[in-house]
N, C-alpha and C. Protein backbone atom coordinates (compact mmCIF):
# COMPACT_ATOMS: atom_id res chain seq x y z
N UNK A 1 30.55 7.32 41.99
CA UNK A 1 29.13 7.29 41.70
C UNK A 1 28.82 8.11 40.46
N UNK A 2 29.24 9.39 39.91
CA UNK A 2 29.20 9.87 38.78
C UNK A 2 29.10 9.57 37.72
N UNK A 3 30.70 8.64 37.89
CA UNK A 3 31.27 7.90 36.91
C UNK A 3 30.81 6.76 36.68
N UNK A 4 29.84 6.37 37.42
CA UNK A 4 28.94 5.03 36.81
C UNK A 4 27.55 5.51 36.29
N UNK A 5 26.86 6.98 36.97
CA UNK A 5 25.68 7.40 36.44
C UNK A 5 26.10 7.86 34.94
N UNK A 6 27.45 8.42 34.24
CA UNK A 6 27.76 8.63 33.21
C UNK A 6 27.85 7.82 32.07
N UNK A 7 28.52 6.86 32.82
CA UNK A 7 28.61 5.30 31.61
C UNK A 7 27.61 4.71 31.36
N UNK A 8 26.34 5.01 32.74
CA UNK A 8 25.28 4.24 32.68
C UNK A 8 24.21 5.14 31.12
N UNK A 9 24.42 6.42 31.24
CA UNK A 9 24.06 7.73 30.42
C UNK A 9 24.40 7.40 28.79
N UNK A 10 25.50 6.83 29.14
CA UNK A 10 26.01 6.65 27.64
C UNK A 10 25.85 5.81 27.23
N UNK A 11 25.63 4.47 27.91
CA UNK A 11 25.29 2.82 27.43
C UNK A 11 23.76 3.42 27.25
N UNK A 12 22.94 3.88 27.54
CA UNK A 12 21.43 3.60 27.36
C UNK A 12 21.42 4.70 26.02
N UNK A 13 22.40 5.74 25.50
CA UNK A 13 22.38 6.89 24.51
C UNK A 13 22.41 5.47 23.26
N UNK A 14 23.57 5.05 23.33
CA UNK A 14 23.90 4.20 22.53
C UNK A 14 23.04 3.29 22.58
N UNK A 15 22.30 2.73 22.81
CA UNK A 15 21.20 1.69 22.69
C UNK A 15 20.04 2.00 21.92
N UNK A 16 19.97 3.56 22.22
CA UNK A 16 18.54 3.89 21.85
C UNK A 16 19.37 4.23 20.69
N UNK A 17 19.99 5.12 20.11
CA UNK A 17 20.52 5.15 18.90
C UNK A 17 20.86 4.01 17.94
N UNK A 18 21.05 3.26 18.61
CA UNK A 18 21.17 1.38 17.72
C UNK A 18 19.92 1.32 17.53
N UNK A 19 18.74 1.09 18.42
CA UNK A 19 17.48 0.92 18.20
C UNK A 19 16.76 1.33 17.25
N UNK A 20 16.87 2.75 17.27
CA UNK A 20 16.63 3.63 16.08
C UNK A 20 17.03 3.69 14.60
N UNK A 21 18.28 3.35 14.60
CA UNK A 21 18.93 3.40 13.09
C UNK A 21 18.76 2.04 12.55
N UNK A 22 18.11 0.80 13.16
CA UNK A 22 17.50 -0.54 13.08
C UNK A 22 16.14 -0.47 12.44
N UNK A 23 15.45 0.40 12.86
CA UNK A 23 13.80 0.23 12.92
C UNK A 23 13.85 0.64 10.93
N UNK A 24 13.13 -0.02 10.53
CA UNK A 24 12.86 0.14 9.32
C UNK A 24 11.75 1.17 8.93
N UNK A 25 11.46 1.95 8.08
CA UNK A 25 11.11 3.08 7.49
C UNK A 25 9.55 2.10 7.43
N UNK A 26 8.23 2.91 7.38
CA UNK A 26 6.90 2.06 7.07
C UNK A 26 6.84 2.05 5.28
N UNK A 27 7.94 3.06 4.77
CA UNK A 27 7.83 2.81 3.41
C UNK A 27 8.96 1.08 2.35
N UNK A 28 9.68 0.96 3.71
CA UNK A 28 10.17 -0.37 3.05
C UNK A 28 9.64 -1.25 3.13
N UNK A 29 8.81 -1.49 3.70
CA UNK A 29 7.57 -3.08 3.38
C UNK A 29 7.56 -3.17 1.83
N UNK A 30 7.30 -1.85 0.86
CA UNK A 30 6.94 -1.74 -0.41
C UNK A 30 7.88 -3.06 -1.53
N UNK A 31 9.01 -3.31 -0.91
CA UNK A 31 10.29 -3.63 -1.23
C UNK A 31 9.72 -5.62 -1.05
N UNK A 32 8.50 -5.79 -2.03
CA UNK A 32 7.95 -7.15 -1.82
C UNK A 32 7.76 -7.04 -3.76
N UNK A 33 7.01 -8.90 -3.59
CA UNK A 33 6.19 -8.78 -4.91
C UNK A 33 4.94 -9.32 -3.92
N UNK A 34 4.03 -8.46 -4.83
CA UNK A 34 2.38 -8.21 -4.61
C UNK A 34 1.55 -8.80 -5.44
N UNK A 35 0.61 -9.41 -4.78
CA UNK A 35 -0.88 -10.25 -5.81
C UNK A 35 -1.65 -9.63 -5.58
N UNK A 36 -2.24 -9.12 -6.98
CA UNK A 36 -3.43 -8.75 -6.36
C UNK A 36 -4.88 -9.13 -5.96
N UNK A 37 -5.42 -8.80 -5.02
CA UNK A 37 -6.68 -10.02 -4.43
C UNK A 37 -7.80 -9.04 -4.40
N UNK A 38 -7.77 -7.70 -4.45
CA UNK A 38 -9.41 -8.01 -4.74
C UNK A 38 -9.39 -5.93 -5.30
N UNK A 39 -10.23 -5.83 -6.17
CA UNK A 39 -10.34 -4.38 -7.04
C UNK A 39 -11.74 -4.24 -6.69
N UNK A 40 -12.06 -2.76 -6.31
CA UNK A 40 -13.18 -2.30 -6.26
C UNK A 40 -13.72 -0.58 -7.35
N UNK A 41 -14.37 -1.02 -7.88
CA UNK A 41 -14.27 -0.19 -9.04
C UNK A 41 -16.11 0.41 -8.92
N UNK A 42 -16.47 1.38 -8.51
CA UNK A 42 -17.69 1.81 -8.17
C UNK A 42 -18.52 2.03 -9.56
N UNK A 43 -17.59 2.21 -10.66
CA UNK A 43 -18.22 2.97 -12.37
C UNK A 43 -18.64 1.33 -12.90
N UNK A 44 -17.48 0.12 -12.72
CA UNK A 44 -17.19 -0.60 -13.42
C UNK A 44 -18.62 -2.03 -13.07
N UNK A 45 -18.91 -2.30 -14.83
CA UNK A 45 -20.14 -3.12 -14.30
C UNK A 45 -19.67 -4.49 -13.56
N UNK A 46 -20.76 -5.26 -13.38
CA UNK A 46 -20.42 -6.62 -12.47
C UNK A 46 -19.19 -7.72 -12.95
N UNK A 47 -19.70 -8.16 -14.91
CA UNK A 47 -18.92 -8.66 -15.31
C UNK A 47 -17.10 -8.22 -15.18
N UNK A 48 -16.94 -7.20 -15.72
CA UNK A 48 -15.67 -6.83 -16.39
C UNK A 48 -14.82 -6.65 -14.60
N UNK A 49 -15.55 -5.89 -13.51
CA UNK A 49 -15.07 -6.23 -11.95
C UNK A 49 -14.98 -7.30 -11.45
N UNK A 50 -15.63 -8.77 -12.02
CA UNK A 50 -15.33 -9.96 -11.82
C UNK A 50 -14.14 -10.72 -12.39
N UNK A 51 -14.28 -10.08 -13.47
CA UNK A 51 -13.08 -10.31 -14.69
C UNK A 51 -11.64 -9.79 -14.07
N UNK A 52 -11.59 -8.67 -13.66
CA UNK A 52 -10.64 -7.97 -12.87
C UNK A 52 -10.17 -8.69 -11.75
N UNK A 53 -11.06 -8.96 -10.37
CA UNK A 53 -11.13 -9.86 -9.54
C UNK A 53 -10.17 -11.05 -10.01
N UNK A 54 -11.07 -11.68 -10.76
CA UNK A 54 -10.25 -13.18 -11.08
C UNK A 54 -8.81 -12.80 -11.82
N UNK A 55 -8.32 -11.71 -12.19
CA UNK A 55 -6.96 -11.84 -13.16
C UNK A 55 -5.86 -12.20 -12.15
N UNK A 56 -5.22 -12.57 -12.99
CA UNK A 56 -3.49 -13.09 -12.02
C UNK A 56 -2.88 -11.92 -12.45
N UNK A 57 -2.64 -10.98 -11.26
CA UNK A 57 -1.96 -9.72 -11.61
C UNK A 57 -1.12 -9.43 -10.33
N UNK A 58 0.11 -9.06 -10.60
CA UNK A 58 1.55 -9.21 -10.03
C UNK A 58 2.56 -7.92 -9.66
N UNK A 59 2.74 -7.34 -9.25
CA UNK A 59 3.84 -6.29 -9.43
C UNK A 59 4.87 -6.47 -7.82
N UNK A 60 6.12 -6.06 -8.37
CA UNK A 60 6.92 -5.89 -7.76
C UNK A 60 7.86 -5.10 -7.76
N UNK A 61 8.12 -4.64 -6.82
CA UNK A 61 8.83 -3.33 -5.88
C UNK A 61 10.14 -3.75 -5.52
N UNK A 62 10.92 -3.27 -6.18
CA UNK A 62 12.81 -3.51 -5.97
C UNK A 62 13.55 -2.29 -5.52
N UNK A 63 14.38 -2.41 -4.34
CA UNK A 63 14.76 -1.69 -3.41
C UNK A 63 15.29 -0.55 -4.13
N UNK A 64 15.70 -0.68 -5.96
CA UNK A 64 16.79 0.28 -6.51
C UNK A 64 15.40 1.02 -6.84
N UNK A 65 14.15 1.27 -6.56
CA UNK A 65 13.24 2.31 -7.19
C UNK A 65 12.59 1.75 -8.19
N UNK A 66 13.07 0.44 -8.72
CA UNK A 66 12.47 0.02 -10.06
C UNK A 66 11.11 -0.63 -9.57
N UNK A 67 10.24 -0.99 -10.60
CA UNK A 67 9.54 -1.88 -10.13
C UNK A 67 8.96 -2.67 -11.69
N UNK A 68 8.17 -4.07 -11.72
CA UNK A 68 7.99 -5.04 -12.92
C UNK A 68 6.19 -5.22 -12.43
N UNK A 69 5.71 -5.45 -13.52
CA UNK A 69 4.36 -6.29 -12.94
C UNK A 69 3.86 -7.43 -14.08
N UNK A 70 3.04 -7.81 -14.10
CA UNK A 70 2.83 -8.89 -14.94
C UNK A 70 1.27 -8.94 -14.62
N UNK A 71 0.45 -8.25 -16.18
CA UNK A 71 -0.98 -8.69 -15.48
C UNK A 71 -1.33 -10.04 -16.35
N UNK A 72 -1.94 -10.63 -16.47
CA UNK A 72 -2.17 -11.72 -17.24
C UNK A 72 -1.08 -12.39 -18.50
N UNK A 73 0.07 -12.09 -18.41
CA UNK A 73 1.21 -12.70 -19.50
C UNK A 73 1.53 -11.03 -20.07
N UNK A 74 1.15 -9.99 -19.21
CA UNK A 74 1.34 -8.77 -19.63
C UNK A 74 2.40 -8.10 -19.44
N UNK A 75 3.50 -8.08 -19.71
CA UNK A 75 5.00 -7.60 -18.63
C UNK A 75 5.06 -5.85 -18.75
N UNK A 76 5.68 -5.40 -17.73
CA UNK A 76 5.41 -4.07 -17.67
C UNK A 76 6.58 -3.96 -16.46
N UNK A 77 7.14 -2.71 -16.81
CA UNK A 77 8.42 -1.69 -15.49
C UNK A 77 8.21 -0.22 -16.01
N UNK A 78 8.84 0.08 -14.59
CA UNK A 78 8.84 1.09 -14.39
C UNK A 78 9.60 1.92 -13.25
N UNK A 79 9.89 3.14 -13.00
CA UNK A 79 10.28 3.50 -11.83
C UNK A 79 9.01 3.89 -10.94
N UNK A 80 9.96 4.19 -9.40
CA UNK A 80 8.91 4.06 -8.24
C UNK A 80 9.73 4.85 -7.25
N UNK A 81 8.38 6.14 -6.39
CA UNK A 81 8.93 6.72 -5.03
C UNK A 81 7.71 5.86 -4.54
N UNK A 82 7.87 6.44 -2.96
CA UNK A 82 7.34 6.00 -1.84
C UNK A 82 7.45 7.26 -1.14
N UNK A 83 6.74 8.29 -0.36
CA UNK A 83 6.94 8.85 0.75
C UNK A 83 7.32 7.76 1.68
N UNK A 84 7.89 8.56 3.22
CA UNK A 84 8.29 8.19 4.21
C UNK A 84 7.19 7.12 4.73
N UNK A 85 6.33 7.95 5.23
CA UNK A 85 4.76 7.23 5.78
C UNK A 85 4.05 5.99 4.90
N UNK A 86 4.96 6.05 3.78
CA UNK A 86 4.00 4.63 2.77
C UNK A 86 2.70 5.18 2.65
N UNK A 87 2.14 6.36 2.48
CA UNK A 87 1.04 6.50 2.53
C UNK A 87 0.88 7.22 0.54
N UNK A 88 2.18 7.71 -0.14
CA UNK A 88 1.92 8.14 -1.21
C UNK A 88 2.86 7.31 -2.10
N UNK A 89 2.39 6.79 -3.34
CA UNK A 89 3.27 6.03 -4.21
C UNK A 89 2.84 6.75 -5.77
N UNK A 90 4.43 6.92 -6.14
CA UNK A 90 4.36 7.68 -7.01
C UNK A 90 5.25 6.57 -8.87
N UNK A 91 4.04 6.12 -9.72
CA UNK A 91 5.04 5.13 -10.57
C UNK A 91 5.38 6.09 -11.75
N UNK A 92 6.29 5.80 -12.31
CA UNK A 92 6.66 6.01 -13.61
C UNK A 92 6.79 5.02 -14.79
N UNK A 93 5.96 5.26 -15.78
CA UNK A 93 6.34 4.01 -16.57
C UNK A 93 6.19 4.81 -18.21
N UNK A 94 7.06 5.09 -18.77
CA UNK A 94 7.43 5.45 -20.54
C UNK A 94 6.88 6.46 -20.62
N UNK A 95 7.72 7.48 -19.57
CA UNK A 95 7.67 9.00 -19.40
C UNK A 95 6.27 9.40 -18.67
N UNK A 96 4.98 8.17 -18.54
CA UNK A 96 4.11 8.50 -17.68
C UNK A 96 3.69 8.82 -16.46
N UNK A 97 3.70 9.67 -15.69
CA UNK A 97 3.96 9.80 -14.31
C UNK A 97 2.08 9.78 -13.45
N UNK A 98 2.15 8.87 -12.62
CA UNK A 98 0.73 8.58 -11.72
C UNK A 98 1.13 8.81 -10.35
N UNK A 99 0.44 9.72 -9.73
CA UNK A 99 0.51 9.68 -8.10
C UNK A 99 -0.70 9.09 -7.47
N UNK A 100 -0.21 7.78 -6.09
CA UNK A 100 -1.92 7.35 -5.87
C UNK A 100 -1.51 7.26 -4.57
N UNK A 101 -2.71 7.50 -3.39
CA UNK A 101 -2.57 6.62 -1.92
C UNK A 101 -2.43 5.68 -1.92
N UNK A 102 -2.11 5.02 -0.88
CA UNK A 102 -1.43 3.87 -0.71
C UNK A 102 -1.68 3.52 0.99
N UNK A 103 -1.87 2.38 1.63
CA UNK A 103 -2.16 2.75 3.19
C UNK A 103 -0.88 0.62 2.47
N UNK A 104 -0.10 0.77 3.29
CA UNK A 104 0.97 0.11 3.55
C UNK A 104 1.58 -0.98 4.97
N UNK A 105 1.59 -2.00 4.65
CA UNK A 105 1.90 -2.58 5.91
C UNK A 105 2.83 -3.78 5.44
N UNK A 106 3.32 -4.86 6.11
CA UNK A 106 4.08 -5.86 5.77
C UNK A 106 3.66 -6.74 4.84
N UNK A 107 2.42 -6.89 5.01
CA UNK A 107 1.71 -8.08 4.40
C UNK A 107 0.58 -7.08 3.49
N UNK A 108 -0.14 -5.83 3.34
CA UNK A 108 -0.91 -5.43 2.35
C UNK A 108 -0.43 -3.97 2.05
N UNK A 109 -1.02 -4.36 0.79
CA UNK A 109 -0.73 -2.89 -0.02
C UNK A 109 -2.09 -2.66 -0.99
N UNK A 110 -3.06 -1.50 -0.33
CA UNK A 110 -4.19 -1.18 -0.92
C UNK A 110 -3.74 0.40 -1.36
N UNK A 111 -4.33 0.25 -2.94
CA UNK A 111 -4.20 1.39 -3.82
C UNK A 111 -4.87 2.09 -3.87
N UNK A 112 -5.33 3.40 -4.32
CA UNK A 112 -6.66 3.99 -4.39
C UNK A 112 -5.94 5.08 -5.18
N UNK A 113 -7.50 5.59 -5.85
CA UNK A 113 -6.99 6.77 -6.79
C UNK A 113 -9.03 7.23 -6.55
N UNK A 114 -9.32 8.23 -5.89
CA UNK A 114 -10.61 8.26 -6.01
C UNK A 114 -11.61 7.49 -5.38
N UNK A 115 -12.52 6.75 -6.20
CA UNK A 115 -13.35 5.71 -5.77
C UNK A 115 -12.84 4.35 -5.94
N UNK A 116 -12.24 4.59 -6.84
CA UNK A 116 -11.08 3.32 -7.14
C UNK A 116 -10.46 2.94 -6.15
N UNK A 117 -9.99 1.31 -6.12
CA UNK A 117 -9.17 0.44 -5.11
C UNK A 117 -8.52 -0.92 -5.24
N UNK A 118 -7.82 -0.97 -4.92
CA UNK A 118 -6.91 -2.14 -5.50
C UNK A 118 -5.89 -2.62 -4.12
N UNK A 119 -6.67 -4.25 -3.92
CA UNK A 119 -5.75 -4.64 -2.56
C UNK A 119 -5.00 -5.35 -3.25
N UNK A 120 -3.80 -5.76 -2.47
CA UNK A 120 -2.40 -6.39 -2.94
C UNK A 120 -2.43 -7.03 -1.43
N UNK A 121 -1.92 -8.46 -1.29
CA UNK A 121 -1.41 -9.23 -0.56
C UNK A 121 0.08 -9.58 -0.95
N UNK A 122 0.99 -9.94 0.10
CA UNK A 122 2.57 -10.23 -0.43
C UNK A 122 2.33 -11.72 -1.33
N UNK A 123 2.96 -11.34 -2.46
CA UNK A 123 3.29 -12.97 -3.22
C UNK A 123 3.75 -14.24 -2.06
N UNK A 124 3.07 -15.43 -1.97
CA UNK A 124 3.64 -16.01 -1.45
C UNK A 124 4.71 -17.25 -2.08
């Protein structure tokens, strides 16, 4: 009887440890390409936030830290952290360094810096 409550001890150790080293980090969702669908800009007048709104603007997040975006035929890289929580994203682009929130999930990625905001849906 021991000797089966033991094995039983160690099959469920090992399970939960598989389970665990499986579950993906909330900061690798980031690891998509993103559209962006809708900017909220509190300073910015109606036109030029509509203008914004409507642009075809793109970025993407590659697992090596890098990341590319493309705003209107605009090409652009750079490097990229993520805290753990996906809650802080930090870019680099030609020695420029920006830190912004970030609230992160599979399917959205909303930016903020301030009053500023910027939702991202996954490219489909």
């Amino acid at each position: 009887m021991k000797k089966t409550a033991s094995l039983g001890f160690i099959a469920f150790t090992c399970i939960l440890l598989f389970a665990t080293a499986c579950s993906k980090s909330p900061s690798a969702s980031i690891h998509n390409s993103w559209k962006l669908t809708n900017v909220e800009m509190p300073g910015a007048d109606s036109i030029a936030l509509a203008q914004m709104n409507a642009a075809e603007v793109t970025y993407t997040f590659k697992e090596d830290s890098t990341y590319n975006y493309d705003i209107q035929g605009t090409i652009g890289k750079g490097t990229f952290s993520i805290n753990e929580e996906g809650s802080q994203l930090t870019m680099t682009e030609e020695g420029q360094t920006d830190t912004i929130s970030a609230v992160l999930s599979d399917t959205i990625l909303m930016l903020s810096k301030g009053s500023e905001k910027m939702m991202f849906t996954v490219k489909k």
